[in-house]
Protein backbone atom coordinates (compact mmCIF):
# COMPACT_ATOMS: atom_id res chain seq x y z
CA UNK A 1 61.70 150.09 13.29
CA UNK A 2 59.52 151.83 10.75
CA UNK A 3 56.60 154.19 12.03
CA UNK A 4 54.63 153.37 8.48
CA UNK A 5 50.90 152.51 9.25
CA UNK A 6 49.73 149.64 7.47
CA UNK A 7 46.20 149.42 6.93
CA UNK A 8 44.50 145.83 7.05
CA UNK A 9 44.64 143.76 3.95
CA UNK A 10 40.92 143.09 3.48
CA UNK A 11 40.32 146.79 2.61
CA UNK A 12 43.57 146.89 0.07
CA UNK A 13 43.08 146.47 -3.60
CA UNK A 14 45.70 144.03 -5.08
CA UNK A 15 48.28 147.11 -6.32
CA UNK A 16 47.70 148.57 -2.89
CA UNK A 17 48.61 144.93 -1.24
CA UNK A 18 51.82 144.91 -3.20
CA UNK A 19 52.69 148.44 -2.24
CA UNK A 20 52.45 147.17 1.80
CA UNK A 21 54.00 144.59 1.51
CA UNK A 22 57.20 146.36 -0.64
CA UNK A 23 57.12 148.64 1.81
CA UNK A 24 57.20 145.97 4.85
CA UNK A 25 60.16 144.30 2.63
CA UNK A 26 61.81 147.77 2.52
CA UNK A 27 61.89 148.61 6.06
CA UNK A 28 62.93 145.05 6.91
CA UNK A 29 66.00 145.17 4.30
CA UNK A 30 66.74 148.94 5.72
CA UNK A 31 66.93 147.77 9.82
CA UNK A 32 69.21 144.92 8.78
CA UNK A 33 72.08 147.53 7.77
CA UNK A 34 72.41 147.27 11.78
CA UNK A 35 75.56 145.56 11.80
CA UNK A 36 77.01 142.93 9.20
CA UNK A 37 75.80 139.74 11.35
CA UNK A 38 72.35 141.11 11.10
CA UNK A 39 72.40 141.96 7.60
CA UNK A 40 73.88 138.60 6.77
CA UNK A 41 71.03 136.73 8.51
CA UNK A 42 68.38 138.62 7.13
CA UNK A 43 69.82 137.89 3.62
CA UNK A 44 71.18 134.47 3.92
CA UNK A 45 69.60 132.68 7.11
CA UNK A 46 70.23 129.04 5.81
CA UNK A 47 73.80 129.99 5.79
CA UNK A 48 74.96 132.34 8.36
CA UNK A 49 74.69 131.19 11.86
CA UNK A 50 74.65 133.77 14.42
CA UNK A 51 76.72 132.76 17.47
CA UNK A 52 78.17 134.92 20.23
CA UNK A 53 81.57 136.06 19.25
CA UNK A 54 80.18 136.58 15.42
CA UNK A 55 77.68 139.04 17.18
CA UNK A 56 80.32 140.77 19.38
CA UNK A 57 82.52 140.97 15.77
CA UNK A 58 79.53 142.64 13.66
CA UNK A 59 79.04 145.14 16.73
CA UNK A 60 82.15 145.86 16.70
CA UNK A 61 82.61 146.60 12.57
CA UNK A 62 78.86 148.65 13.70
CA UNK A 63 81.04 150.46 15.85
CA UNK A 64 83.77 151.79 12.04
CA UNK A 65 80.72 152.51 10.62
CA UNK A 66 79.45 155.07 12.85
CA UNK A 67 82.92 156.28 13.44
CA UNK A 68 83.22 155.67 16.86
CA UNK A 69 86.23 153.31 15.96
CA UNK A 70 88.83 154.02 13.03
CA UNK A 71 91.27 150.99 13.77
CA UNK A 72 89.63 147.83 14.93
CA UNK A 73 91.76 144.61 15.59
CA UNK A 74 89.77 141.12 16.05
CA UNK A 75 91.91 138.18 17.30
CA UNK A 76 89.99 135.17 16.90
CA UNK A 77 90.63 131.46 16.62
CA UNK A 78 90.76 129.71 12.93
CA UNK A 79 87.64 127.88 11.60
CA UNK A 80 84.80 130.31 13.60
CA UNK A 81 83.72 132.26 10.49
CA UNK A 82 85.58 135.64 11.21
CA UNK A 83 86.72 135.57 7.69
CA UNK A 84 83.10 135.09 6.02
CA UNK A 85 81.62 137.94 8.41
CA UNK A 86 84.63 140.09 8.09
CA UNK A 87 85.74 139.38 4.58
CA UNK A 88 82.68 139.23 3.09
CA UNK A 89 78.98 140.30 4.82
CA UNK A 90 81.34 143.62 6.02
CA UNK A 91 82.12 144.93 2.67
CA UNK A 92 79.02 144.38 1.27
CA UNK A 93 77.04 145.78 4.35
CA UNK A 94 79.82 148.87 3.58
CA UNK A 95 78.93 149.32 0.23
CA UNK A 96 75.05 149.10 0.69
CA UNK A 97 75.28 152.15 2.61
CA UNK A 98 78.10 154.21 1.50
CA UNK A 99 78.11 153.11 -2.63
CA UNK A 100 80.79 155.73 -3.59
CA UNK A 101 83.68 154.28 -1.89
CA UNK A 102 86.22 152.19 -2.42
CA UNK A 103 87.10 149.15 -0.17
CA UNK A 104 90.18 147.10 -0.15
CA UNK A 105 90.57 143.56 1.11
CA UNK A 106 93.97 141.99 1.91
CA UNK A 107 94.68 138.52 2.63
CA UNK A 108 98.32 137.25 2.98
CA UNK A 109 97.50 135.32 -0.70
CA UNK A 110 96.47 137.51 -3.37
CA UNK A 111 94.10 133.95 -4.75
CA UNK A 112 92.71 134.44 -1.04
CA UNK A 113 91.54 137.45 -0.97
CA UNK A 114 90.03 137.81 -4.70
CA UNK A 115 87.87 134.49 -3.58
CA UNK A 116 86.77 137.46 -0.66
CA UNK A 117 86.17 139.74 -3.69
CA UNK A 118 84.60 137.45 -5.75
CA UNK A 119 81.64 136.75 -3.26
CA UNK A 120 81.45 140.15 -2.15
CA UNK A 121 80.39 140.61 -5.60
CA UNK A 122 77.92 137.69 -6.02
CA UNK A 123 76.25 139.25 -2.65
CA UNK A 124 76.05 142.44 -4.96
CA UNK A 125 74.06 140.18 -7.85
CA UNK A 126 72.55 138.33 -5.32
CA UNK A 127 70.61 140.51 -3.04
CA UNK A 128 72.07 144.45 -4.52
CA UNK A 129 68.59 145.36 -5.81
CA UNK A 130 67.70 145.80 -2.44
CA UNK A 131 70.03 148.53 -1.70
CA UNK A 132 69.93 150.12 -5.47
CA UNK A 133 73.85 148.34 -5.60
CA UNK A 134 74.51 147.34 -9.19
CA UNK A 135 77.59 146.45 -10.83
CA UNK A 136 79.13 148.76 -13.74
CA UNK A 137 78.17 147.55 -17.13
CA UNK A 138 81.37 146.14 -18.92
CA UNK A 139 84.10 143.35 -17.98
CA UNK A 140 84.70 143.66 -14.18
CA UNK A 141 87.71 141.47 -12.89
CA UNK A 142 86.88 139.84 -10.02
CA UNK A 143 90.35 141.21 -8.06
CA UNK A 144 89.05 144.80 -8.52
CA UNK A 145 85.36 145.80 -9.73
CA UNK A 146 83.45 148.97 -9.51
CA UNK A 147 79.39 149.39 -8.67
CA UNK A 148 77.40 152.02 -11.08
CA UNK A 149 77.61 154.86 -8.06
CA UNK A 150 81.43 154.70 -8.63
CA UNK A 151 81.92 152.33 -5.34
CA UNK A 152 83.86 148.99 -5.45
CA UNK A 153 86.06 146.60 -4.20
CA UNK A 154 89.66 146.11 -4.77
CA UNK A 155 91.51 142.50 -3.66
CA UNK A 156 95.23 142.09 -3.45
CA UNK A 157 97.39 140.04 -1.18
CA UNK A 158 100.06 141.27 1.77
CA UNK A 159 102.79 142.81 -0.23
CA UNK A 160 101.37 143.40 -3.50
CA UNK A 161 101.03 147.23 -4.67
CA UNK A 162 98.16 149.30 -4.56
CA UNK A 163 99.37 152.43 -6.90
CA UNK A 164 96.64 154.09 -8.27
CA UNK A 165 94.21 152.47 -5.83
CA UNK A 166 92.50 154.39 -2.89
CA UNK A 167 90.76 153.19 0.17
CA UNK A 168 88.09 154.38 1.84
CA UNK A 169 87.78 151.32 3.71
CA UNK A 170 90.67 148.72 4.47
CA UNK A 171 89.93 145.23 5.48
CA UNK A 172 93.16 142.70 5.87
CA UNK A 173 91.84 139.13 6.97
CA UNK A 174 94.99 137.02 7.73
CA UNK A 175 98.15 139.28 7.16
CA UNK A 176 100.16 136.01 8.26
CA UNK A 177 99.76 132.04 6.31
CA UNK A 178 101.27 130.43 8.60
CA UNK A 179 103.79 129.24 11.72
CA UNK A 180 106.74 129.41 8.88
CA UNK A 181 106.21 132.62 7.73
CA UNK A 182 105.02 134.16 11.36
CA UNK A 183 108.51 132.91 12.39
CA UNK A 184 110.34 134.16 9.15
CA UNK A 185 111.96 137.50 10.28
CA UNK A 186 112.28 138.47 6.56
CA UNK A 187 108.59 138.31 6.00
CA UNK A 188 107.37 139.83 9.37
CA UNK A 189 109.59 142.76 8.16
CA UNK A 190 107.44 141.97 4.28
CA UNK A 191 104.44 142.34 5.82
CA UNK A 192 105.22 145.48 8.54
CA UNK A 193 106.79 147.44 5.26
CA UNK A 194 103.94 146.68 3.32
CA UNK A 195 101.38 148.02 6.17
CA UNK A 196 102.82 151.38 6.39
CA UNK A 197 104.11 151.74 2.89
CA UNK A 198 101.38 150.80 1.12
CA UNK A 199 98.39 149.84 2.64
CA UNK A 200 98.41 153.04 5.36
CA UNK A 201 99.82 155.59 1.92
CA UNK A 202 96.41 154.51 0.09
CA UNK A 203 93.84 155.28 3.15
CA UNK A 204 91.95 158.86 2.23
CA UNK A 205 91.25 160.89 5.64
CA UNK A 206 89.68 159.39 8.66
CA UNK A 207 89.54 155.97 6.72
CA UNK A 208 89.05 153.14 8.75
CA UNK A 209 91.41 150.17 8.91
CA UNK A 210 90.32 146.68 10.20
CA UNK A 211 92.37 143.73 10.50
CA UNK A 212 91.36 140.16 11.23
CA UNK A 213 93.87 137.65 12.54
CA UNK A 214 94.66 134.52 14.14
CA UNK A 215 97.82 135.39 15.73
CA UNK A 216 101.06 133.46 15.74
CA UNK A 217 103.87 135.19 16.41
CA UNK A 218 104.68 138.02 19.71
CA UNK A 219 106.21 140.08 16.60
CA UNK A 220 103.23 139.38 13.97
CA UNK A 221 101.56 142.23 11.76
CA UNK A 222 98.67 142.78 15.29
CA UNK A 223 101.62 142.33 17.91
CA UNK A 224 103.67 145.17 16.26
CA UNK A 225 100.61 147.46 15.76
CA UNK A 226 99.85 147.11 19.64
CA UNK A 227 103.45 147.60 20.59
CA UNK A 228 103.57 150.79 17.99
CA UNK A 229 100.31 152.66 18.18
CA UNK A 230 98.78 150.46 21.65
CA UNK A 231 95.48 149.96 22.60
CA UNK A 232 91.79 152.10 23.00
CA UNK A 233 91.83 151.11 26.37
CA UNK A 234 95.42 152.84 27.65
CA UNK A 235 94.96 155.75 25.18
CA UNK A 236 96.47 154.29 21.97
CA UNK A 237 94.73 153.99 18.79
CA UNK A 238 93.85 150.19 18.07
CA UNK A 239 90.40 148.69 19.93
CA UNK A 240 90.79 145.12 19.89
CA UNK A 241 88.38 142.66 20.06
CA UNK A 242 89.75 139.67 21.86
CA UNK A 243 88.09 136.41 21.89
CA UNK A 244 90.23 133.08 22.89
CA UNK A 245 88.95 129.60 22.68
CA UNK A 246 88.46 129.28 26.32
CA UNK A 247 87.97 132.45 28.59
CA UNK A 248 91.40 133.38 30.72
CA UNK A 249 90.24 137.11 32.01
CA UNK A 250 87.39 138.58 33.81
CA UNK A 251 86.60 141.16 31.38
CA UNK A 252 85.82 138.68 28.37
CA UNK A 253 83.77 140.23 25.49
CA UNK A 254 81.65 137.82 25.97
CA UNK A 255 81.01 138.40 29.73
CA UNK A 256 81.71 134.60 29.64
CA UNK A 257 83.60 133.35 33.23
CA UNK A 258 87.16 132.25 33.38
CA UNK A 259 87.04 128.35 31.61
CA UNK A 260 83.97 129.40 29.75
CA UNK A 261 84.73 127.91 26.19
CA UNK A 262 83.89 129.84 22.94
CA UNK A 263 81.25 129.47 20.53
CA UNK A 264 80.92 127.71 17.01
CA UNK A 265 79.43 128.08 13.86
CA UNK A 266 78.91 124.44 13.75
CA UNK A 267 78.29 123.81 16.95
CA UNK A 268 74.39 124.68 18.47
CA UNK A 269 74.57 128.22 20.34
CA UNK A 270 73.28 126.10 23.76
CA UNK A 271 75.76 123.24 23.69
CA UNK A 272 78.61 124.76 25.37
CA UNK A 273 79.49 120.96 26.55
CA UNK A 274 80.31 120.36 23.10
CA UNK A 275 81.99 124.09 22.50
CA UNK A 276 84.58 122.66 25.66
CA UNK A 277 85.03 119.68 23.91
CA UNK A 278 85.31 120.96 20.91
CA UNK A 279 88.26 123.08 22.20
CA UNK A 280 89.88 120.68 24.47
CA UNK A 281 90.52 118.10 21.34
CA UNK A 282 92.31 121.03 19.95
CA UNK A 283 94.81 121.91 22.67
CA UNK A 284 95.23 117.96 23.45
CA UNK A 285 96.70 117.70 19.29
CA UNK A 286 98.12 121.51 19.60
CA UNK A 287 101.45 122.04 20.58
CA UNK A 288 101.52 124.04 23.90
CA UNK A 289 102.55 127.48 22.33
CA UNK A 290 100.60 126.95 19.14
CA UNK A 291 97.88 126.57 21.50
CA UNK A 292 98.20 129.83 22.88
CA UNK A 293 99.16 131.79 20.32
CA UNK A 294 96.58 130.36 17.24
CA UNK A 295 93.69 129.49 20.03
CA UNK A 296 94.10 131.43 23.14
CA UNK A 297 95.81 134.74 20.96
CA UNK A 298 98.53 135.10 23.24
CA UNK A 299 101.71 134.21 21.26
CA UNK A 300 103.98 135.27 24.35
CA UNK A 301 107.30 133.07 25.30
CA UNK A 302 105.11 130.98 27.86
CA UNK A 303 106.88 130.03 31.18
CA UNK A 304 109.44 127.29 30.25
CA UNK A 305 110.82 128.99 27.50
CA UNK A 306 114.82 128.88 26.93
CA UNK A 307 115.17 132.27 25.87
CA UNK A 308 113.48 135.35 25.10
CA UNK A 309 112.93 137.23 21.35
CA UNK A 310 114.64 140.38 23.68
CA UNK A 311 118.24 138.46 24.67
CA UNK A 312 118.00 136.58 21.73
CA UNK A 313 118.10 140.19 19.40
CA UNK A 314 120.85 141.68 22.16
CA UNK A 315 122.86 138.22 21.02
CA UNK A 316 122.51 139.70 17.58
CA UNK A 317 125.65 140.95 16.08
CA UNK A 318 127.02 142.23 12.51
CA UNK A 319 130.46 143.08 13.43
CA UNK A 320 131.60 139.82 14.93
CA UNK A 321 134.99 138.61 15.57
CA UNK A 322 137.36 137.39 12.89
CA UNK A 323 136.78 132.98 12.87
CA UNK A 324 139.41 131.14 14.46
CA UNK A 325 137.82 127.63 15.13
CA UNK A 326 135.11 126.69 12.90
CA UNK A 327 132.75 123.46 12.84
CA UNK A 328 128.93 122.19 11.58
CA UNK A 329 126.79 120.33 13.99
CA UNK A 330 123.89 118.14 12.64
CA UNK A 331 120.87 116.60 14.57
CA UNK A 332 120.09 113.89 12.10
CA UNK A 333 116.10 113.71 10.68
CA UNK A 334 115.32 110.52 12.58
CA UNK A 335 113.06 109.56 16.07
CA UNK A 336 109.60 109.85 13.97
CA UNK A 337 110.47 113.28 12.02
CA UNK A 338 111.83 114.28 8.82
CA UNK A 339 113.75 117.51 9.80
CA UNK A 340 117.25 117.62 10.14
CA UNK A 341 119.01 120.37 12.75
CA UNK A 342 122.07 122.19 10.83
CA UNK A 343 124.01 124.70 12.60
CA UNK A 344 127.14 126.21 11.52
CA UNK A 345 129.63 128.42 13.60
CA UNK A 346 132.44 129.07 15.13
CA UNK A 347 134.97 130.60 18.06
CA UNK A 348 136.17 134.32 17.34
CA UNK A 349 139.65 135.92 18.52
CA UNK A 350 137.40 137.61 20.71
CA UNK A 351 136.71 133.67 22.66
CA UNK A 352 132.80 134.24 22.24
CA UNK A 353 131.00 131.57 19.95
CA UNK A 354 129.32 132.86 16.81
CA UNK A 355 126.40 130.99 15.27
CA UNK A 356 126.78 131.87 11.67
CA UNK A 357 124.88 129.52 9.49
CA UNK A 358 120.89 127.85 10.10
CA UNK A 359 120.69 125.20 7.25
CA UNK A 360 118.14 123.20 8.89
CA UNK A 361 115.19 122.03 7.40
CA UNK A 362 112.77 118.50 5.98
CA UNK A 363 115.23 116.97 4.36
CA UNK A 364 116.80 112.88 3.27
CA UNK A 365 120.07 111.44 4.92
CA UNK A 366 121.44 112.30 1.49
CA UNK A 367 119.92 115.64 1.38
CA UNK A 368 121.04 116.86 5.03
CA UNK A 369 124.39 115.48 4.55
CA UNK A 370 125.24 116.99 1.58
CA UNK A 371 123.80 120.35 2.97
CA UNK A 372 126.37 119.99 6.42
CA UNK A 373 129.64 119.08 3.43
CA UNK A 374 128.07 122.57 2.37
CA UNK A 375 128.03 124.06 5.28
CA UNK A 376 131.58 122.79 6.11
CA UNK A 377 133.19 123.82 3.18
CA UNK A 378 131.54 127.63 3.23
CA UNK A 379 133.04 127.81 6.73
CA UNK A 380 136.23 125.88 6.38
CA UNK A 381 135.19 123.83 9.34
CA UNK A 382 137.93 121.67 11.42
CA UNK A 383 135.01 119.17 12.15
CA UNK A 384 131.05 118.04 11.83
CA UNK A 385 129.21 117.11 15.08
CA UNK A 386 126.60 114.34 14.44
CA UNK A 387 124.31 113.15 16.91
CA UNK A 388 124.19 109.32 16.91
CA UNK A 389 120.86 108.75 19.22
CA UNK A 390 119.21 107.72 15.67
CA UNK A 391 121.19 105.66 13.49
CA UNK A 392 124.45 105.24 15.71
CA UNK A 393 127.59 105.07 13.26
CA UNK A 394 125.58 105.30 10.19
CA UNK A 395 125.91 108.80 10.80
CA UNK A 396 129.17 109.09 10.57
CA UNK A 397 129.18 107.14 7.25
CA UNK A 398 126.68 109.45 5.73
CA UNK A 399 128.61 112.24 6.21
CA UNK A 400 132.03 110.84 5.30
CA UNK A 401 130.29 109.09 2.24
CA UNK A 402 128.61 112.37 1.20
CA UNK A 403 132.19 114.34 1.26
CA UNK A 404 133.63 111.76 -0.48
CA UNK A 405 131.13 112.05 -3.38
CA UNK A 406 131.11 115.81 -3.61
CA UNK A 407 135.23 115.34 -4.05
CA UNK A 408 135.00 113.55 -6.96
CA UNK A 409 133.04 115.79 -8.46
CA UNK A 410 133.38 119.18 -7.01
CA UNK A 411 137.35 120.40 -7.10
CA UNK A 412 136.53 122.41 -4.02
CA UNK A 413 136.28 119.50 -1.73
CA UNK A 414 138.64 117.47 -3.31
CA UNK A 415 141.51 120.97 -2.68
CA UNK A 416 141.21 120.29 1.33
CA UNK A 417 141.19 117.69 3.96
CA UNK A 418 137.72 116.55 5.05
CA UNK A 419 136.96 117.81 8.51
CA UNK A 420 136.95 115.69 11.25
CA UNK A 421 133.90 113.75 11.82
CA UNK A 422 133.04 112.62 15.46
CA UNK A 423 129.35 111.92 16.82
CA UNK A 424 127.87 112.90 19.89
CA UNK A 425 125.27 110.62 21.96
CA UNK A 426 123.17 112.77 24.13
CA UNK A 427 122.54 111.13 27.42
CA UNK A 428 119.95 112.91 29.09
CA UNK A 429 116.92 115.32 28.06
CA UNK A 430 117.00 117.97 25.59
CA UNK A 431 116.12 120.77 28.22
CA UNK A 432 118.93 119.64 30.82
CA UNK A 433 121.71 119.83 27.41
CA UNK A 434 120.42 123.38 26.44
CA UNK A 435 119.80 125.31 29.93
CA UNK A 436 123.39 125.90 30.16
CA UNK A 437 123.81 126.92 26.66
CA UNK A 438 121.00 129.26 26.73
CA UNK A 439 122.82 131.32 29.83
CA UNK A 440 125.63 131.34 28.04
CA UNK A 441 124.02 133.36 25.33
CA UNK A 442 122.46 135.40 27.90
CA UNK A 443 125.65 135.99 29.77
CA UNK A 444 127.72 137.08 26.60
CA UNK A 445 130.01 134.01 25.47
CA UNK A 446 127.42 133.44 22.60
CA UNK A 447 126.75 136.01 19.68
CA UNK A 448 124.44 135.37 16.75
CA UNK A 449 125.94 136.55 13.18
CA UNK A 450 123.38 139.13 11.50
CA UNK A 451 119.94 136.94 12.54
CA UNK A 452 118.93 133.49 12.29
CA UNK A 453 115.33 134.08 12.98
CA UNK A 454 113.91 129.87 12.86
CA UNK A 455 116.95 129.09 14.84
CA UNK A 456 116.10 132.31 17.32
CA UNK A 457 112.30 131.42 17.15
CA UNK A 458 112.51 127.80 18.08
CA UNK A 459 115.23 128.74 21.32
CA UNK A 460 112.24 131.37 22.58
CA UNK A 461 109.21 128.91 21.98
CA UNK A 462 110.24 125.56 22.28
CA UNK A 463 108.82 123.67 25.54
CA UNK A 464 109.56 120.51 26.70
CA UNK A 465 105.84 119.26 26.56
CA UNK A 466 105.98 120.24 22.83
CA UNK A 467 106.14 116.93 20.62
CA UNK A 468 107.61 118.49 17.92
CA UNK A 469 111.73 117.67 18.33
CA UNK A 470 113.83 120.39 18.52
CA UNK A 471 116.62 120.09 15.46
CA UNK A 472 117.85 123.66 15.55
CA UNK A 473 118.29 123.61 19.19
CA UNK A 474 119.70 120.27 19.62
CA UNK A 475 122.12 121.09 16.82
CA UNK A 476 123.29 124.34 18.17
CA UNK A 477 123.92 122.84 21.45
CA UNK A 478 126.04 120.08 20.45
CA UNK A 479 128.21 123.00 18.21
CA UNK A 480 128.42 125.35 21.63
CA UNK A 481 129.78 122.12 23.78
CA UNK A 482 132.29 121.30 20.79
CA UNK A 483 133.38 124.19 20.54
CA UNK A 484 132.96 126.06 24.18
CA UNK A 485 133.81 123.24 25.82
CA UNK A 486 131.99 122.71 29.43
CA UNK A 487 130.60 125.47 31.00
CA UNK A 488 132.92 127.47 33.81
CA UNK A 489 132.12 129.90 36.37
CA UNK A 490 133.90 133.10 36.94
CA UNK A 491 135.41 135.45 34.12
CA UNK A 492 135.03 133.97 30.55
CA UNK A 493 136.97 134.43 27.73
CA UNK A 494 136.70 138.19 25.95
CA UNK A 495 136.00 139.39 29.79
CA UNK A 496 132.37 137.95 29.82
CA UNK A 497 131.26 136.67 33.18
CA UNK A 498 130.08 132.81 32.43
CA UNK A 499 127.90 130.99 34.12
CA UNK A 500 125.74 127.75 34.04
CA UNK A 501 122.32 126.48 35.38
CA UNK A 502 122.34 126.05 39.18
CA UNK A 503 122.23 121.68 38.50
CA UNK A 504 125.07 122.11 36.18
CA UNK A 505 126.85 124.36 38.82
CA UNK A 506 126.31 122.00 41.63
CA UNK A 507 127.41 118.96 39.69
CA UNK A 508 130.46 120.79 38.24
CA UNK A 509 133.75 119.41 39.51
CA UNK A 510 136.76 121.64 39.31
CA UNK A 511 135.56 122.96 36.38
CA UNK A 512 134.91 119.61 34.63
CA UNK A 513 131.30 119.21 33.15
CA UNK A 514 129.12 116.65 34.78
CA UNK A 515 129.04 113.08 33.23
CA UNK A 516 125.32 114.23 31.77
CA UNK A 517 126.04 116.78 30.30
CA UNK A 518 128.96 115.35 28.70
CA UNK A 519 128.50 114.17 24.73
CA UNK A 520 130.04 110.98 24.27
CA UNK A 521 132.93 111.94 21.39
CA UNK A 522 133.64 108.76 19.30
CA UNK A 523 136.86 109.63 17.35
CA UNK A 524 136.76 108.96 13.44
């Protein structure tokens, strides 16, 4: 607070009034560079709500600005306004005291994060008088303008260069769009290149990085930090400020209790009935592990899980046996979805099964049947497995009506045979027909060519209270029973030990697989 003495207004002449009361708005503008929440509030109260978790946030970013902190993490739910304190109040508050340097913001879309930039810089013709901030006369892009001192902002998305471009402050709100590209191995490897390449080459000494996220992924941009450089807390580098939806620890940030929900910008500060409710609607239309990885910020494999991202990687091979037996399994789009479950593979020499090929995806009957003739052809299958629990021997018609086509006009399907079609009918649930495969893979009979990370993903985060259907799964299970065959105990083929889920086990007759786990083959 400012020690000024203000002398009463009755004995002030009218230039003397003005002066106290410039000097009252002064003092007032100078205490709100607190923290970011704070400044935000003083400047915009119509518009910025404080809440809890913003407040914990803005001490937090308090915390980089007095160095105390040079790597902050926040994991936060979507929709709380971590982005418009964060994204926007932060760099602003940054600038307005330090006006020399240079602050980049990252989004994972380059449009994103120049929208940051662009109101960064409307805060700067907004309310910049206050803190001498004014922009440098000329045209000033709104991805990358500079203030009169020689400060600025620069906005570019996850991936994009920054050559020529230093930071003296790095802000990345969102490194990850979405569940598809979280899961995408190739851009999880985009994004971690891009972090240590570029954004961590263009950081001057002791520069501070911050980065914002809703997490998705166990191996996203904030999971691979922690598991690289670890936390404040056990003597690593990153202090992390986690706030889930609903509290699950004792040491919340919030010093809220176990079940305590989290608060909302649009929801009053006191109404923590309507906070839980708020919440609860989400995880009741949430799948269980987008639950806990967008709302909770724990994206771990959740009890339930087939496999793990750790036996699915040791399943991971580039050198794999030369094919001997190939074939394509499908799990038609159909039950209330549109995506279709294609999985290509095949038996080595070695007698281990190789999934080679994920061509799965939202696709038509014609569309996913012309993709599995693909598939076929690239992998000169024998046969095409086609589940039949949607559509029965229309199916099989597809198929053999989609090869047909492609011969008379493509000379490489009309030079061979077309493989043998036969359809599958799976008789009991989708977890009881994958256990056993899934111990397979972990017990050696089933290698994965190179990586097939949306095939890998959905085997470590699928649960069977998730109403999204499996297609990958289902697909690659029907392939490992066509082409494994049941299940056996004892020494496998190639020397690997085999094995089966303890019902499949007890239910396993001299080595014959159980009636429910066996697919019902209807010849062609």
């Amino acid at each position: 607070m400012s020690t000024t003495a203000f002398r009463p207004a009755a004995t002030l002449s009218p230039e003397q009034l003005r002066g106290e009361v410039s000097a009252l708005d002064q003092a007032a503008d100078l205490e709100a560079l607190g923290d970011p929440l704070t400044l935000a509030r003083h400047c915009s109260p119509e518009t910025v709500r404080a809440r809890a978790h913003l407040r914990a946030i803005s001490l937090g970013l308090a915390k980089v600005r007095d160095g105390l902190v040079d790597r902050l993490l926040v994991i936060c739910p979507p929709q709380t306004g971590k982005s418009t304190l964060a994204g926007v109040w932060a760099p602003y508050w940054w600038l307005a005291q330090r006006p020399t340097d240079r602050v980049v913001v990252a989004s994972y879309a380059t449009s994103l994060a120049v929208a940051r930039s662009r109101s960064v810089r409307r805060l700067v013709w907004d309310y910049g008088e206050r803190y001498k901030l004014r922009m440098e006369s000329g045209i000033s892009a709104a991805s990358d303008w500079t203030l009169a001192t020689g400060g600025g902002l620069r906005a570019v998305g996850v991936g994009a260069g920054l050559t020529g471009h230093h930071a003296d402050l790095l802000i990345v709100d969102d490194p990850h769009k979405d569940r598809a590209e979280a899961n995408s191995a190739r851009i999880r490897e985009i994004v971690w290149d891009w972090w240590g390449a570029v954004a961590m080459s263009r950081l001057g000494p002791h520069a501070p990085a911050i980065l914002i996220a809703t997490r998705w992924h166990e191996d996203d941009l904030p999971g691979r930090l922690l598991d690289s450089e670890g936390r404040a807390e056990d003597g690593g580098r990153w202090s992390v400020i986690h706030l889930p939806a609903i509290a699950s620890t004792d040491n919340d940030p919030l010093g809220r209790a176990i079940g305590d929900p989290l608060t909302h910008p649009a929801i009053p500060a006191a109404d923590s009935d309507a906070a839980a409710a708020h919440w609860a609607n989400k995880k009741a239309t949430t799948s269980i592990r987008d639950w806990f990885a967008l709302y909770q910020g724990e994206p771990r494999p959740i009890e339930g899980a087939l496999l793990t991202h750790a036996q699915l990687r040791a399943a991971r091979t580039l050198h794999p046996a030369q094919p001997q037996l190939a074939a394509v399994a499908v799990d038609p789009s159909g039950g209330g979805r549109s995506t279709a479950g294609i999985v290509g593979g095949y038996i080595g020499g070695d007698g281990r099964l190789y999934w080679s090929v994920d061509a799965s995806g939202n696709m038509s009957a014609e569309a996913w049947s012309r993709k599995v003739c693909a598939v076929a052809l690239e992998l000169d299958a024998d046969r095409i497995v086609v589940e039949s629990n949607y559509g029965g021997d229309m199916c099989r018609l597809v198929v053999h009506s989609a090869w047909a086509e492609l011969a008379r006009t493509d000379e490489r399907y009309a030079a061979r045979m077309a493989p043998r079609i036969v359809t599958v009918h799976a008789r009991r649930g989708k977890l009881l027909r994958a256990e056993p495969v899934a111990q397979q893979l972990q017990l050696g009979r089933i290698g994965i060519v190179g990586a097939l990370p949306e095939l890998e993903a959905e085997w470590s985060s699928w649960q069977p209270t998730d109403p999204d259907s499996p297609g990958r799964i289902d697909a690659s299970v029907h392939l490992a029973y066509a082409l494994l065959g049941p299940p056996r105990t004892g020494k496998g083929a190639g020397g690997s030990a085999a094995g089966v889920s303890r019902q499949a086990v007890a239910q396993t007759v001299n080595g014959r697989m159980p009636d429910w786990l066996r697919p019902t083959v209807a010849p062609r």
